[in-house]
PDBML (XML) file of the C-alpha atoms, coordinates in Angstrom:
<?xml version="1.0" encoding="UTF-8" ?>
<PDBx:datablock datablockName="MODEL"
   xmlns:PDBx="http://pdbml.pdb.org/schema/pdbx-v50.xsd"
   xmlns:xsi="http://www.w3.org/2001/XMLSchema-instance"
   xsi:schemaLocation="http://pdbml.pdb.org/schema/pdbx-v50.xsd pdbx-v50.xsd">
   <PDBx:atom_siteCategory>
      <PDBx:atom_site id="1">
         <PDBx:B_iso_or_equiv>0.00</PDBx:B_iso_or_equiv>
         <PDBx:Cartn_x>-10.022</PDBx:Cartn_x>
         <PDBx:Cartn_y>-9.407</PDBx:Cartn_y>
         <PDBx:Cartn_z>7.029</PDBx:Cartn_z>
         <PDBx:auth_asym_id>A</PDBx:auth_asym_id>
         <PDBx:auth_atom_id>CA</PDBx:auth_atom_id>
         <PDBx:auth_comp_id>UNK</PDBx:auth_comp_id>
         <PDBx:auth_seq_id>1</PDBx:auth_seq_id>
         <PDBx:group_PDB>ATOM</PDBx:group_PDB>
         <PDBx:label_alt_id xsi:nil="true" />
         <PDBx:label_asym_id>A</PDBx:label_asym_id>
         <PDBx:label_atom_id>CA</PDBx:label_atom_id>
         <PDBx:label_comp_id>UNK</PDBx:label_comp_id>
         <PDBx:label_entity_id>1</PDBx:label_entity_id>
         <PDBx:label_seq_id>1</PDBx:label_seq_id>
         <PDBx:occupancy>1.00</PDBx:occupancy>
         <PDBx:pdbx_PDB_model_num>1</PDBx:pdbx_PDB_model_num>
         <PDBx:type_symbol>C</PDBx:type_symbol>
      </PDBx:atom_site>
      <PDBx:atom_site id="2">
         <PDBx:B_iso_or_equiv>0.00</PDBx:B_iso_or_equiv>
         <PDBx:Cartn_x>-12.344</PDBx:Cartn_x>
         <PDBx:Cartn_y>-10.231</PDBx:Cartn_y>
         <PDBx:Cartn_z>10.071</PDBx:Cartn_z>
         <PDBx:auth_asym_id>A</PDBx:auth_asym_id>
         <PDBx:auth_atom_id>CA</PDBx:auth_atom_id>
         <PDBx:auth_comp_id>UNK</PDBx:auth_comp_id>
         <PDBx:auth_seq_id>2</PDBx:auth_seq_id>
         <PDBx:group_PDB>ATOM</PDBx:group_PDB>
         <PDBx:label_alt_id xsi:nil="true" />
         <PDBx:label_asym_id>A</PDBx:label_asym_id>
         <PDBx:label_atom_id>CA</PDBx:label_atom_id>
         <PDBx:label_comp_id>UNK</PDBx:label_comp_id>
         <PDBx:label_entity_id>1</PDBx:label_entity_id>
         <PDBx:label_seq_id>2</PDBx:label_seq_id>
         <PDBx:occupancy>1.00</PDBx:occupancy>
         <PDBx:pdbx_PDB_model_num>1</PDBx:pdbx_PDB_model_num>
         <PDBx:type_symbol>C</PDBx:type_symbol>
      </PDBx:atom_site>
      <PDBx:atom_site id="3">
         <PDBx:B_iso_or_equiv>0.00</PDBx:B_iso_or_equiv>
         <PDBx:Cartn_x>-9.178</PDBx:Cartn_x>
         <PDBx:Cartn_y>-9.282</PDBx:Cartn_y>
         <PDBx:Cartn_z>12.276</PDBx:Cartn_z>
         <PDBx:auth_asym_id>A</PDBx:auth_asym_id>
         <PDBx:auth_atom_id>CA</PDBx:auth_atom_id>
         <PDBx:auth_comp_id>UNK</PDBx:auth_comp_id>
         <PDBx:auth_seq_id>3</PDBx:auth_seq_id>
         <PDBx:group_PDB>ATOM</PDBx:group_PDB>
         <PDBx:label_alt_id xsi:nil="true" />
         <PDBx:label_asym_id>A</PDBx:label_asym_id>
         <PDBx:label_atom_id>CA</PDBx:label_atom_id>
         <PDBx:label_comp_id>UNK</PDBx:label_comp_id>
         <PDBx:label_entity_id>1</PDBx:label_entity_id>
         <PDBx:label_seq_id>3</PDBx:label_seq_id>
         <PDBx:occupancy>1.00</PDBx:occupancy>
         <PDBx:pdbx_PDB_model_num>1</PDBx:pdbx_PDB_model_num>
         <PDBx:type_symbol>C</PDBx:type_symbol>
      </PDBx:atom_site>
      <PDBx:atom_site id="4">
         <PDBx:B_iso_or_equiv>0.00</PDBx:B_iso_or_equiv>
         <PDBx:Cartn_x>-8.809</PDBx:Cartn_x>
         <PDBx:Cartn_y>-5.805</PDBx:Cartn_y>
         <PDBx:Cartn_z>13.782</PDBx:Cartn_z>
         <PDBx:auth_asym_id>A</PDBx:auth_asym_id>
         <PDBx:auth_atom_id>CA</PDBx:auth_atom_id>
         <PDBx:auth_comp_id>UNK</PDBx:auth_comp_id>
         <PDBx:auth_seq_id>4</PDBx:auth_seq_id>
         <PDBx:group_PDB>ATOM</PDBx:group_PDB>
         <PDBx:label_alt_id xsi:nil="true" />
         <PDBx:label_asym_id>A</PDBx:label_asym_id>
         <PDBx:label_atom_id>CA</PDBx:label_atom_id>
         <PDBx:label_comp_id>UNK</PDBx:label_comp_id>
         <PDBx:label_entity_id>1</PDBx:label_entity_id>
         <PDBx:label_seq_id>4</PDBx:label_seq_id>
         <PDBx:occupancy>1.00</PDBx:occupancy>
         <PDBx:pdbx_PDB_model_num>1</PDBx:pdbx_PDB_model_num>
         <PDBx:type_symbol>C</PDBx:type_symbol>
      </PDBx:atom_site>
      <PDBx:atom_site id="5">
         <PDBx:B_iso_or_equiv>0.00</PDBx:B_iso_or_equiv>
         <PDBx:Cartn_x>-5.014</PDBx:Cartn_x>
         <PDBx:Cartn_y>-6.675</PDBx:Cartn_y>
         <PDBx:Cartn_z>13.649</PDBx:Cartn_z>
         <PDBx:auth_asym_id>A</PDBx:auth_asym_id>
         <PDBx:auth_atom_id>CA</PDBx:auth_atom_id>
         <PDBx:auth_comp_id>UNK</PDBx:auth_comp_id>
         <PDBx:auth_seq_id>5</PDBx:auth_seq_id>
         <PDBx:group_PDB>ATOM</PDBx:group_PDB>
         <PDBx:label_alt_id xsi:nil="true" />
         <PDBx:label_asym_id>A</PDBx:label_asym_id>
         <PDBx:label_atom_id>CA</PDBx:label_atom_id>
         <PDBx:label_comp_id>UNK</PDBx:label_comp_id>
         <PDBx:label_entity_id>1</PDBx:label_entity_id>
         <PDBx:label_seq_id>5</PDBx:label_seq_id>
         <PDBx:occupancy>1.00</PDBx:occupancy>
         <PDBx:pdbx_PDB_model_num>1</PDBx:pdbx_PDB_model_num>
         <PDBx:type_symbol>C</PDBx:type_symbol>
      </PDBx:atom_site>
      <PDBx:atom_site id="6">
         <PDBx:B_iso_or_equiv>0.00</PDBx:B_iso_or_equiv>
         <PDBx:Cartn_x>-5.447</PDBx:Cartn_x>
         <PDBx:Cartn_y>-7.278</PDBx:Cartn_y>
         <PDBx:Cartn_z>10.256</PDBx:Cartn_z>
         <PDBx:auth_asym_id>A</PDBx:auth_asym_id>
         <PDBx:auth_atom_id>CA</PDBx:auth_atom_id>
         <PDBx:auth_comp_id>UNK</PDBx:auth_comp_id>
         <PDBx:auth_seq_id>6</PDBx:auth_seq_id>
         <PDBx:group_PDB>ATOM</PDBx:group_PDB>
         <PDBx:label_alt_id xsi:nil="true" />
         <PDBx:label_asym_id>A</PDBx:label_asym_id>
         <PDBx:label_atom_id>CA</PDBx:label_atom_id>
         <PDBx:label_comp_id>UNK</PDBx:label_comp_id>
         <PDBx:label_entity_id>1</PDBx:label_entity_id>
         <PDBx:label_seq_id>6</PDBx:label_seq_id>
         <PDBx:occupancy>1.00</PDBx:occupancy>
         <PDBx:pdbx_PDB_model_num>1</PDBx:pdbx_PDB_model_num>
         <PDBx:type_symbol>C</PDBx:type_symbol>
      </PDBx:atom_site>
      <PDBx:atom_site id="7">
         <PDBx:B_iso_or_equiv>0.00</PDBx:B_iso_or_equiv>
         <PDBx:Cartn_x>-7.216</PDBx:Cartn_x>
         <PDBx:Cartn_y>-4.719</PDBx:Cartn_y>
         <PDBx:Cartn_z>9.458</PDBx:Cartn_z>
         <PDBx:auth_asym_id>A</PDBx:auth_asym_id>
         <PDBx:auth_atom_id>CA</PDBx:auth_atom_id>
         <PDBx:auth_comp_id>UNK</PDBx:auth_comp_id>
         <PDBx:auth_seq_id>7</PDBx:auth_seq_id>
         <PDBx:group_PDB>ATOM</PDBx:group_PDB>
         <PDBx:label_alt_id xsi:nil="true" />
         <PDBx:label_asym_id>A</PDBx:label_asym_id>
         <PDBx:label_atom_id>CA</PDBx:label_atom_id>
         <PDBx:label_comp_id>UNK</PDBx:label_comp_id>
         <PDBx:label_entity_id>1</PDBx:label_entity_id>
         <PDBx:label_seq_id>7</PDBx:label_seq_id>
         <PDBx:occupancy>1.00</PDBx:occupancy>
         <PDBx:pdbx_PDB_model_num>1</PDBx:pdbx_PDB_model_num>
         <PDBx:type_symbol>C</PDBx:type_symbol>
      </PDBx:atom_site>
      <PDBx:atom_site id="8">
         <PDBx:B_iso_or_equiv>0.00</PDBx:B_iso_or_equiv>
         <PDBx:Cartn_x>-4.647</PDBx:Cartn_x>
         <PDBx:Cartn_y>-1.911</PDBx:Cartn_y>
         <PDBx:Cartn_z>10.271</PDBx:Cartn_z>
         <PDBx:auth_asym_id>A</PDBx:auth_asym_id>
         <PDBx:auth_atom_id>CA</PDBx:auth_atom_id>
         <PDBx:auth_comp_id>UNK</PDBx:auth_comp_id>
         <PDBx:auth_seq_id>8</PDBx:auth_seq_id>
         <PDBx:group_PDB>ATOM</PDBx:group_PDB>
         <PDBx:label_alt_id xsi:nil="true" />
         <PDBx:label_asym_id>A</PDBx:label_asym_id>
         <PDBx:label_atom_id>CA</PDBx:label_atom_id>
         <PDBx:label_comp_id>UNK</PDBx:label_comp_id>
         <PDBx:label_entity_id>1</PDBx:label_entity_id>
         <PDBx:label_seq_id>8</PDBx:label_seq_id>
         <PDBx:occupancy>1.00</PDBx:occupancy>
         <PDBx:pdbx_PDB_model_num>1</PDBx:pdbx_PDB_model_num>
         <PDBx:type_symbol>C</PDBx:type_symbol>
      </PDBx:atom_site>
      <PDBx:atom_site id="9">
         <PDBx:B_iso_or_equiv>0.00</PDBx:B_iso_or_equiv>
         <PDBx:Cartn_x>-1.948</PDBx:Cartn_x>
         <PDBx:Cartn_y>-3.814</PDBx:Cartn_y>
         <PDBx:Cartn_z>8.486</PDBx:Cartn_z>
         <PDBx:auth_asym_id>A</PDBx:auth_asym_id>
         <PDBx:auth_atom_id>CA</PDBx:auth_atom_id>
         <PDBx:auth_comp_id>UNK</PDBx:auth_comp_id>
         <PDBx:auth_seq_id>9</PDBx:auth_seq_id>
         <PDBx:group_PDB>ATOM</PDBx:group_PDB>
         <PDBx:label_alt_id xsi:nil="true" />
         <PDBx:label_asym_id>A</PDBx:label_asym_id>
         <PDBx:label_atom_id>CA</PDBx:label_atom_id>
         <PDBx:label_comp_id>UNK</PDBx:label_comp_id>
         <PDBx:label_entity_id>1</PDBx:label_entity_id>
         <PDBx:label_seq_id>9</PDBx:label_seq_id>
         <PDBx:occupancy>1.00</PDBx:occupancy>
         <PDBx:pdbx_PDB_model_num>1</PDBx:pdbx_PDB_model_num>
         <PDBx:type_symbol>C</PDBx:type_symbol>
      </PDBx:atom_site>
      <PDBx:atom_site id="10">
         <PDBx:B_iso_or_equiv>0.00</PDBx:B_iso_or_equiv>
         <PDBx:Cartn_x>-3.004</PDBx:Cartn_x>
         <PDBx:Cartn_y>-2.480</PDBx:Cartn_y>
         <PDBx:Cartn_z>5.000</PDBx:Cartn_z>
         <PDBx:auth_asym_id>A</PDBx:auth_asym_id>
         <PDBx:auth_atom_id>CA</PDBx:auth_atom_id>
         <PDBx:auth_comp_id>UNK</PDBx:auth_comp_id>
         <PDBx:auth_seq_id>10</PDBx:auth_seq_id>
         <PDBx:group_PDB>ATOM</PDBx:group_PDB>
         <PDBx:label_alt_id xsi:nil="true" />
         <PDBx:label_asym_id>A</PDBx:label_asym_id>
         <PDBx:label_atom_id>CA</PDBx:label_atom_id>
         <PDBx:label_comp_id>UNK</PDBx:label_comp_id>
         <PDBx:label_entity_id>1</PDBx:label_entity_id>
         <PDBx:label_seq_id>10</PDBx:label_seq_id>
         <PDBx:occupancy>1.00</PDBx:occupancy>
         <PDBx:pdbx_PDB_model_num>1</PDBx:pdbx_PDB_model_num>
         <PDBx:type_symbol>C</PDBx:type_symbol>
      </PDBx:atom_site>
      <PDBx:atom_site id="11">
         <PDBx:B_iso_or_equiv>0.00</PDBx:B_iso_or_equiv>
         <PDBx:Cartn_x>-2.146</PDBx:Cartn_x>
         <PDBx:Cartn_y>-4.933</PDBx:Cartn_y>
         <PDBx:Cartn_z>1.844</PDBx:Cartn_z>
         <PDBx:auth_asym_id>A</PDBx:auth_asym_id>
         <PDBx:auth_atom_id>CA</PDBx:auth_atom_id>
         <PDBx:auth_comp_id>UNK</PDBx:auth_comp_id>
         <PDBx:auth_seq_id>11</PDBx:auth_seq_id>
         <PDBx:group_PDB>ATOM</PDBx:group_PDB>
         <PDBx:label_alt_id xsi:nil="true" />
         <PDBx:label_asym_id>A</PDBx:label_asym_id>
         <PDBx:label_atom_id>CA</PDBx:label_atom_id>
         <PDBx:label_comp_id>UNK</PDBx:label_comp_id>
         <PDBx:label_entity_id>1</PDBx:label_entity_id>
         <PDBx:label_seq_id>11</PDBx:label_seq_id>
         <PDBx:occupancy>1.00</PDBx:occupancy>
         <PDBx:pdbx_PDB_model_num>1</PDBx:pdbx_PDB_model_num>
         <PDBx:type_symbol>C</PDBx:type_symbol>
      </PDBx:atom_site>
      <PDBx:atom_site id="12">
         <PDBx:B_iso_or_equiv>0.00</PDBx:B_iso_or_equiv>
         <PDBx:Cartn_x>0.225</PDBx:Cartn_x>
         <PDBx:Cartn_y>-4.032</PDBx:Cartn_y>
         <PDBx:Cartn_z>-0.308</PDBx:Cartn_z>
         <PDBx:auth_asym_id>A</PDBx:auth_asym_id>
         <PDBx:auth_atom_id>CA</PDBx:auth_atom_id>
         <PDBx:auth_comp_id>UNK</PDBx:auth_comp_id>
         <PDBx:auth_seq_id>12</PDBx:auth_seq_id>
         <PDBx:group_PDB>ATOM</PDBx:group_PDB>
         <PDBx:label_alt_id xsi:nil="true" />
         <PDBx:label_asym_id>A</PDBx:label_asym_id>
         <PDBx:label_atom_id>CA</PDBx:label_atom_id>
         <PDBx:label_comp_id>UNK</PDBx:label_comp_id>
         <PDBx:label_entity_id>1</PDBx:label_entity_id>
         <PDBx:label_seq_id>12</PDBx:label_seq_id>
         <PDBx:occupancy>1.00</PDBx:occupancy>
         <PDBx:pdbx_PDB_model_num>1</PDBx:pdbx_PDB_model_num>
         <PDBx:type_symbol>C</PDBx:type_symbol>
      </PDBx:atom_site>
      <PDBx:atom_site id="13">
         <PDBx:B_iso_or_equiv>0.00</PDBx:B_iso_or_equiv>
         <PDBx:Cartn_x>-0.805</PDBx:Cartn_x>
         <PDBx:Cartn_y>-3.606</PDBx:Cartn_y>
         <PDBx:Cartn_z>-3.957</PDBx:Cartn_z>
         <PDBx:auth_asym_id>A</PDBx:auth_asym_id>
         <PDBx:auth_atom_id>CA</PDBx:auth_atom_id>
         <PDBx:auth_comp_id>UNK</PDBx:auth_comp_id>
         <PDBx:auth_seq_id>13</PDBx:auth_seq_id>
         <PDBx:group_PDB>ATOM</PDBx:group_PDB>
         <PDBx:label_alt_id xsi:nil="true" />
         <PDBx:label_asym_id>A</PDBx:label_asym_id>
         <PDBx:label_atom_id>CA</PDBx:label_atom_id>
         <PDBx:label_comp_id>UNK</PDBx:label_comp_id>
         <PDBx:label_entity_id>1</PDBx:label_entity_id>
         <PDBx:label_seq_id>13</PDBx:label_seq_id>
         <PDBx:occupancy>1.00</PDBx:occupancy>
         <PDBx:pdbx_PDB_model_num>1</PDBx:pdbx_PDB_model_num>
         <PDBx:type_symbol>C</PDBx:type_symbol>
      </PDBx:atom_site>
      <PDBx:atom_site id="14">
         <PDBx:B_iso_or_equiv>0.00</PDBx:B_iso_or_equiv>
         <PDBx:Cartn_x>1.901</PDBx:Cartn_x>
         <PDBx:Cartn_y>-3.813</PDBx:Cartn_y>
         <PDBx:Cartn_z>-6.214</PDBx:Cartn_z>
         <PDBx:auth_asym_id>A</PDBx:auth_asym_id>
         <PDBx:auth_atom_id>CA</PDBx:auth_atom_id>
         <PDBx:auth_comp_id>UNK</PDBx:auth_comp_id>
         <PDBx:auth_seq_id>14</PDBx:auth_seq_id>
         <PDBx:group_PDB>ATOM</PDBx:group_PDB>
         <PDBx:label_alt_id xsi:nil="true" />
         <PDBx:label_asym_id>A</PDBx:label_asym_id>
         <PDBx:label_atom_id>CA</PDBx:label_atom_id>
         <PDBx:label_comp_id>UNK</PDBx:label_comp_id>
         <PDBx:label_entity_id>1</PDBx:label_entity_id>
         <PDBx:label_seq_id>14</PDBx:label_seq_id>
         <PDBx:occupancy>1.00</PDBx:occupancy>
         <PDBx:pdbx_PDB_model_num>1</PDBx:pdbx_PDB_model_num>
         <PDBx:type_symbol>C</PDBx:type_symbol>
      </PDBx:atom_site>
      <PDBx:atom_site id="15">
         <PDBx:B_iso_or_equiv>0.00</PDBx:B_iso_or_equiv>
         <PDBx:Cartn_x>2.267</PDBx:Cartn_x>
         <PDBx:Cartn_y>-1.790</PDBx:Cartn_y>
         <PDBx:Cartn_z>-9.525</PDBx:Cartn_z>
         <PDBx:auth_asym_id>A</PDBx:auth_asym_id>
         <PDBx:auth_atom_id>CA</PDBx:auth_atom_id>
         <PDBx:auth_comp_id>UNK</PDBx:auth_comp_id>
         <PDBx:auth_seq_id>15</PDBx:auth_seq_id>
         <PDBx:group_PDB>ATOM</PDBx:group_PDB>
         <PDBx:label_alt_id xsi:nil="true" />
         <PDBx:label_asym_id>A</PDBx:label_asym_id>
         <PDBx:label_atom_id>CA</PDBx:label_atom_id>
         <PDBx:label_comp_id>UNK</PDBx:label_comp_id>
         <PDBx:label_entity_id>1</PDBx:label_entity_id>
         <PDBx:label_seq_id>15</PDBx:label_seq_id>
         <PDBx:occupancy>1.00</PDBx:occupancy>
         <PDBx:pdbx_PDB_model_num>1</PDBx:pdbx_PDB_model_num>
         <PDBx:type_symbol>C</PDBx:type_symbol>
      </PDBx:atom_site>
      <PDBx:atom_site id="16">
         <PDBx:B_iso_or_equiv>0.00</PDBx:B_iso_or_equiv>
         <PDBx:Cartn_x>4.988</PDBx:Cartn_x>
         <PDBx:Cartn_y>-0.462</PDBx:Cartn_y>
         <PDBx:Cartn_z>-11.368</PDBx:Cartn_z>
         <PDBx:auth_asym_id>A</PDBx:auth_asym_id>
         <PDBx:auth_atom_id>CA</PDBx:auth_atom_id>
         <PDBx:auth_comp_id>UNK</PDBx:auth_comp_id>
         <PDBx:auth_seq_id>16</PDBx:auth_seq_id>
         <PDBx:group_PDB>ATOM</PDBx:group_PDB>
         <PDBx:label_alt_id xsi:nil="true" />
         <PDBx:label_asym_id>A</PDBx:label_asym_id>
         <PDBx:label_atom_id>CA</PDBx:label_atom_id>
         <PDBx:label_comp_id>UNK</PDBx:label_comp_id>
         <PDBx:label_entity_id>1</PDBx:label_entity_id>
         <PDBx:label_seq_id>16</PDBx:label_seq_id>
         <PDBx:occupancy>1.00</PDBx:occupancy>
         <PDBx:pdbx_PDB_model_num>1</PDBx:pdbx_PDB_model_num>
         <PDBx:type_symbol>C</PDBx:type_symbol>
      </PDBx:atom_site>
      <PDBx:atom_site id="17">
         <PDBx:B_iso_or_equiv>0.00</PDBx:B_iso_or_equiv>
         <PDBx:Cartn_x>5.157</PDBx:Cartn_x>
         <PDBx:Cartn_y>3.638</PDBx:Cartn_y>
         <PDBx:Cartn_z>-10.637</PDBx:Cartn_z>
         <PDBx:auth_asym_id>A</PDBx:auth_asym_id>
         <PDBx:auth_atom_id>CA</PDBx:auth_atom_id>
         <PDBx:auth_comp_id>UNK</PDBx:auth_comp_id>
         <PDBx:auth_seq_id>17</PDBx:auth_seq_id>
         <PDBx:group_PDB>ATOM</PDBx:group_PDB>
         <PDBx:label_alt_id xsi:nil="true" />
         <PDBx:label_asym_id>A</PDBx:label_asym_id>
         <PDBx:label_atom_id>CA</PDBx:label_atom_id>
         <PDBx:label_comp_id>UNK</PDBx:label_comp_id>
         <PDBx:label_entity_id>1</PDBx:label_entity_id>
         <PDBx:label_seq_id>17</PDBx:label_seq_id>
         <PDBx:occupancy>1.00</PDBx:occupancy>
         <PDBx:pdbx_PDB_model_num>1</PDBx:pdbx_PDB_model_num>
         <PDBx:type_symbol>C</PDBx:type_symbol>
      </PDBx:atom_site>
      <PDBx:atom_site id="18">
         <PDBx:B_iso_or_equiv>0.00</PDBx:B_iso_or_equiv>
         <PDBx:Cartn_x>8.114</PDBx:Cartn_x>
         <PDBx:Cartn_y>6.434</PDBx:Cartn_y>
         <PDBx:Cartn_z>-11.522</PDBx:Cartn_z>
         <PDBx:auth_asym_id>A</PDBx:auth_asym_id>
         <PDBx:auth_atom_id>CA</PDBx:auth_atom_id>
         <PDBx:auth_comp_id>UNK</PDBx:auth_comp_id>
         <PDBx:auth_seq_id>18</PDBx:auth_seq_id>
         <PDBx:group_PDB>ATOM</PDBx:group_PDB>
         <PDBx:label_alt_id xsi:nil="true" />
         <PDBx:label_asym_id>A</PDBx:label_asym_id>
         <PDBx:label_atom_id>CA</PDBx:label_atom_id>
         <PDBx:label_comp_id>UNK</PDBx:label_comp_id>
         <PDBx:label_entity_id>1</PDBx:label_entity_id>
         <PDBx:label_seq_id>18</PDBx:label_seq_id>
         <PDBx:occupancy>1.00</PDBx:occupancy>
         <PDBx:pdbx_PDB_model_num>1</PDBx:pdbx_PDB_model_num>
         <PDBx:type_symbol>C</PDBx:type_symbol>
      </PDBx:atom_site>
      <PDBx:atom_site id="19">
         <PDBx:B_iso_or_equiv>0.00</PDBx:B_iso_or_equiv>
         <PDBx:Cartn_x>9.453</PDBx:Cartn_x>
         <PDBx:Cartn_y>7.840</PDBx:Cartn_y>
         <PDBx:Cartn_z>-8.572</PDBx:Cartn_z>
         <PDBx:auth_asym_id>A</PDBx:auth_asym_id>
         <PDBx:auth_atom_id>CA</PDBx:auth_atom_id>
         <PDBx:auth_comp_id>UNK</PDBx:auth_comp_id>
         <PDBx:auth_seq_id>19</PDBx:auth_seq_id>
         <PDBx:group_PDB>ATOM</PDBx:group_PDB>
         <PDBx:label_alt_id xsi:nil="true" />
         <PDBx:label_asym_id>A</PDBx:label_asym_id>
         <PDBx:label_atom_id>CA</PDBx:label_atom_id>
         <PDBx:label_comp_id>UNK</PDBx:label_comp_id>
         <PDBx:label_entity_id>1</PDBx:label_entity_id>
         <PDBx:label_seq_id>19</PDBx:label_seq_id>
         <PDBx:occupancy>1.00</PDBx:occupancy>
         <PDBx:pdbx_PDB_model_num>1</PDBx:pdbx_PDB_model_num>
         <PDBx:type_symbol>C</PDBx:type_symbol>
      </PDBx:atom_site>
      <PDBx:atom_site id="20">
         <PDBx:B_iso_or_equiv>0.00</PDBx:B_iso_or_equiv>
         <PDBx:Cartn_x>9.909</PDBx:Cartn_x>
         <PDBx:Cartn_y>11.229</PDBx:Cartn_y>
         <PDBx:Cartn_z>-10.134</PDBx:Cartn_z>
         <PDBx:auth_asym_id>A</PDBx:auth_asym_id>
         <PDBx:auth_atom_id>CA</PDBx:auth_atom_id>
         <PDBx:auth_comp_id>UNK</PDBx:auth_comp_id>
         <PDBx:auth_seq_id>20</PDBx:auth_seq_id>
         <PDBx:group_PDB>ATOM</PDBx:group_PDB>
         <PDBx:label_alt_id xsi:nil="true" />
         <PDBx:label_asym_id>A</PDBx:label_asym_id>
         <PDBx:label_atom_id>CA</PDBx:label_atom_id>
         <PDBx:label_comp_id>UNK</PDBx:label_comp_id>
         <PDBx:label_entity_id>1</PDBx:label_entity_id>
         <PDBx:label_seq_id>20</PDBx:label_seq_id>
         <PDBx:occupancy>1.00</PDBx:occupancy>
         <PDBx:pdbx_PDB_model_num>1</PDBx:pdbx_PDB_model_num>
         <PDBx:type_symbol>C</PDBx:type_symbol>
      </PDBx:atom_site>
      <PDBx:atom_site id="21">
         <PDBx:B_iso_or_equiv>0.00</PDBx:B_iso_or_equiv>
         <PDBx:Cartn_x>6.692</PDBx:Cartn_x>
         <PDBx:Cartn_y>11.572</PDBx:Cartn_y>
         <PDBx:Cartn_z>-9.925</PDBx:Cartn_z>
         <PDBx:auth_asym_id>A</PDBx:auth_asym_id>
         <PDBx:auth_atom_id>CA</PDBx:auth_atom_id>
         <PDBx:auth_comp_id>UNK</PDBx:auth_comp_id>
         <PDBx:auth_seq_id>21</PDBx:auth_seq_id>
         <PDBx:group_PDB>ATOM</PDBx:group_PDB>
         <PDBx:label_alt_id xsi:nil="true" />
         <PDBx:label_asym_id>A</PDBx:label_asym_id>
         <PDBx:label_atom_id>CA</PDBx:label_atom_id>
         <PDBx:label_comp_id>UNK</PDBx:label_comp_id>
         <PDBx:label_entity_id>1</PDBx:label_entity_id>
         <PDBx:label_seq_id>21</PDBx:label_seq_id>
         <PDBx:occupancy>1.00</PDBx:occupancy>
         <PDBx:pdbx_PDB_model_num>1</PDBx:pdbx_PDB_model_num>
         <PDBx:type_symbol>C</PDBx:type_symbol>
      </PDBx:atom_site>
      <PDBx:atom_site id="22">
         <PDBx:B_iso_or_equiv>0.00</PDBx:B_iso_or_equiv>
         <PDBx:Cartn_x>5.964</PDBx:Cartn_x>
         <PDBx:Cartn_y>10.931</PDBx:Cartn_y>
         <PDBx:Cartn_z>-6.509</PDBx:Cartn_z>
         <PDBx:auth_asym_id>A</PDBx:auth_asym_id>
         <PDBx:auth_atom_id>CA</PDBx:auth_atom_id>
         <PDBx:auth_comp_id>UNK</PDBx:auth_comp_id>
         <PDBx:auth_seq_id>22</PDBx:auth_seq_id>
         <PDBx:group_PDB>ATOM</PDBx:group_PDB>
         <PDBx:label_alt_id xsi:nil="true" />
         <PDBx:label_asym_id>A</PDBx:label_asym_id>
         <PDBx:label_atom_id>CA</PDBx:label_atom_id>
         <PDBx:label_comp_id>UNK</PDBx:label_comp_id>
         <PDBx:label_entity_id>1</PDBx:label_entity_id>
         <PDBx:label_seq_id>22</PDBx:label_seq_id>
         <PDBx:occupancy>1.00</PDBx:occupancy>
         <PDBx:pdbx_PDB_model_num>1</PDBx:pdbx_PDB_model_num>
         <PDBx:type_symbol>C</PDBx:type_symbol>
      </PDBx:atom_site>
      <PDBx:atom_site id="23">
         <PDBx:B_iso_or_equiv>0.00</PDBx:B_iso_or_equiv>
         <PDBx:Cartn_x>8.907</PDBx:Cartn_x>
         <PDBx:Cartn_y>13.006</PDBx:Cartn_y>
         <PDBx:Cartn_z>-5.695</PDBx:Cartn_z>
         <PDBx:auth_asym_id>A</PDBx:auth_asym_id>
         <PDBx:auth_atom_id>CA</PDBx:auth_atom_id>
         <PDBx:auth_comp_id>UNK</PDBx:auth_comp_id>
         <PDBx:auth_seq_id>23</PDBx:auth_seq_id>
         <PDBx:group_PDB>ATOM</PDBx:group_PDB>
         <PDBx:label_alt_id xsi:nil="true" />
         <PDBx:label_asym_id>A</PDBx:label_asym_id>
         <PDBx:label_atom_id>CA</PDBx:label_atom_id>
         <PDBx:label_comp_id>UNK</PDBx:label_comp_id>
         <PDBx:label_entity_id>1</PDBx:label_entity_id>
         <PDBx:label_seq_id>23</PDBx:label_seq_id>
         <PDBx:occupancy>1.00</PDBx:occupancy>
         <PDBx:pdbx_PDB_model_num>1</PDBx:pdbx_PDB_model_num>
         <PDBx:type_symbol>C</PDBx:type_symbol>
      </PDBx:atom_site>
      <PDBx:atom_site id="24">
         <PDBx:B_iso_or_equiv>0.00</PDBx:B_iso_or_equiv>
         <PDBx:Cartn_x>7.003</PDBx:Cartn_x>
         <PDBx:Cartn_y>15.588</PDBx:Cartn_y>
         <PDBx:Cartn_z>-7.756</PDBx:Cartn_z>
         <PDBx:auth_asym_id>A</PDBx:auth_asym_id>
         <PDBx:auth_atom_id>CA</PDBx:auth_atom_id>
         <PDBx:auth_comp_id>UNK</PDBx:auth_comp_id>
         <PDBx:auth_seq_id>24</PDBx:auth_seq_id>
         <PDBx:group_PDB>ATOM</PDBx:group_PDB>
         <PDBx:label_alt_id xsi:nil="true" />
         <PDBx:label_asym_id>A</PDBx:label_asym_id>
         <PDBx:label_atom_id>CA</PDBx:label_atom_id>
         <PDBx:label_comp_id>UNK</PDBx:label_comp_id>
         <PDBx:label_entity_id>1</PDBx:label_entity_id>
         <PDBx:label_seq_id>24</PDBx:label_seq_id>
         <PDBx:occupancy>1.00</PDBx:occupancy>
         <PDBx:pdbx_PDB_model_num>1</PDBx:pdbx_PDB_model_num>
         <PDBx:type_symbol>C</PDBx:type_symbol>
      </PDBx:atom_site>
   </PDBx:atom_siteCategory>
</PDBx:datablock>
């Protein structure tokens, strides 16, 4: 992104993750 606006809207980036672990 050229956009400061942009910019500080970060992308998502999808993946499949267990949330016990980020509880952990």
């Amino acid at each position: 992104n050229n956009s400061t606006f942009e910019a500080t809207h970060i992308r998502s980036q999808l993946h499949s993750f267990v949330v016990d672990q980020m509880v952990d």
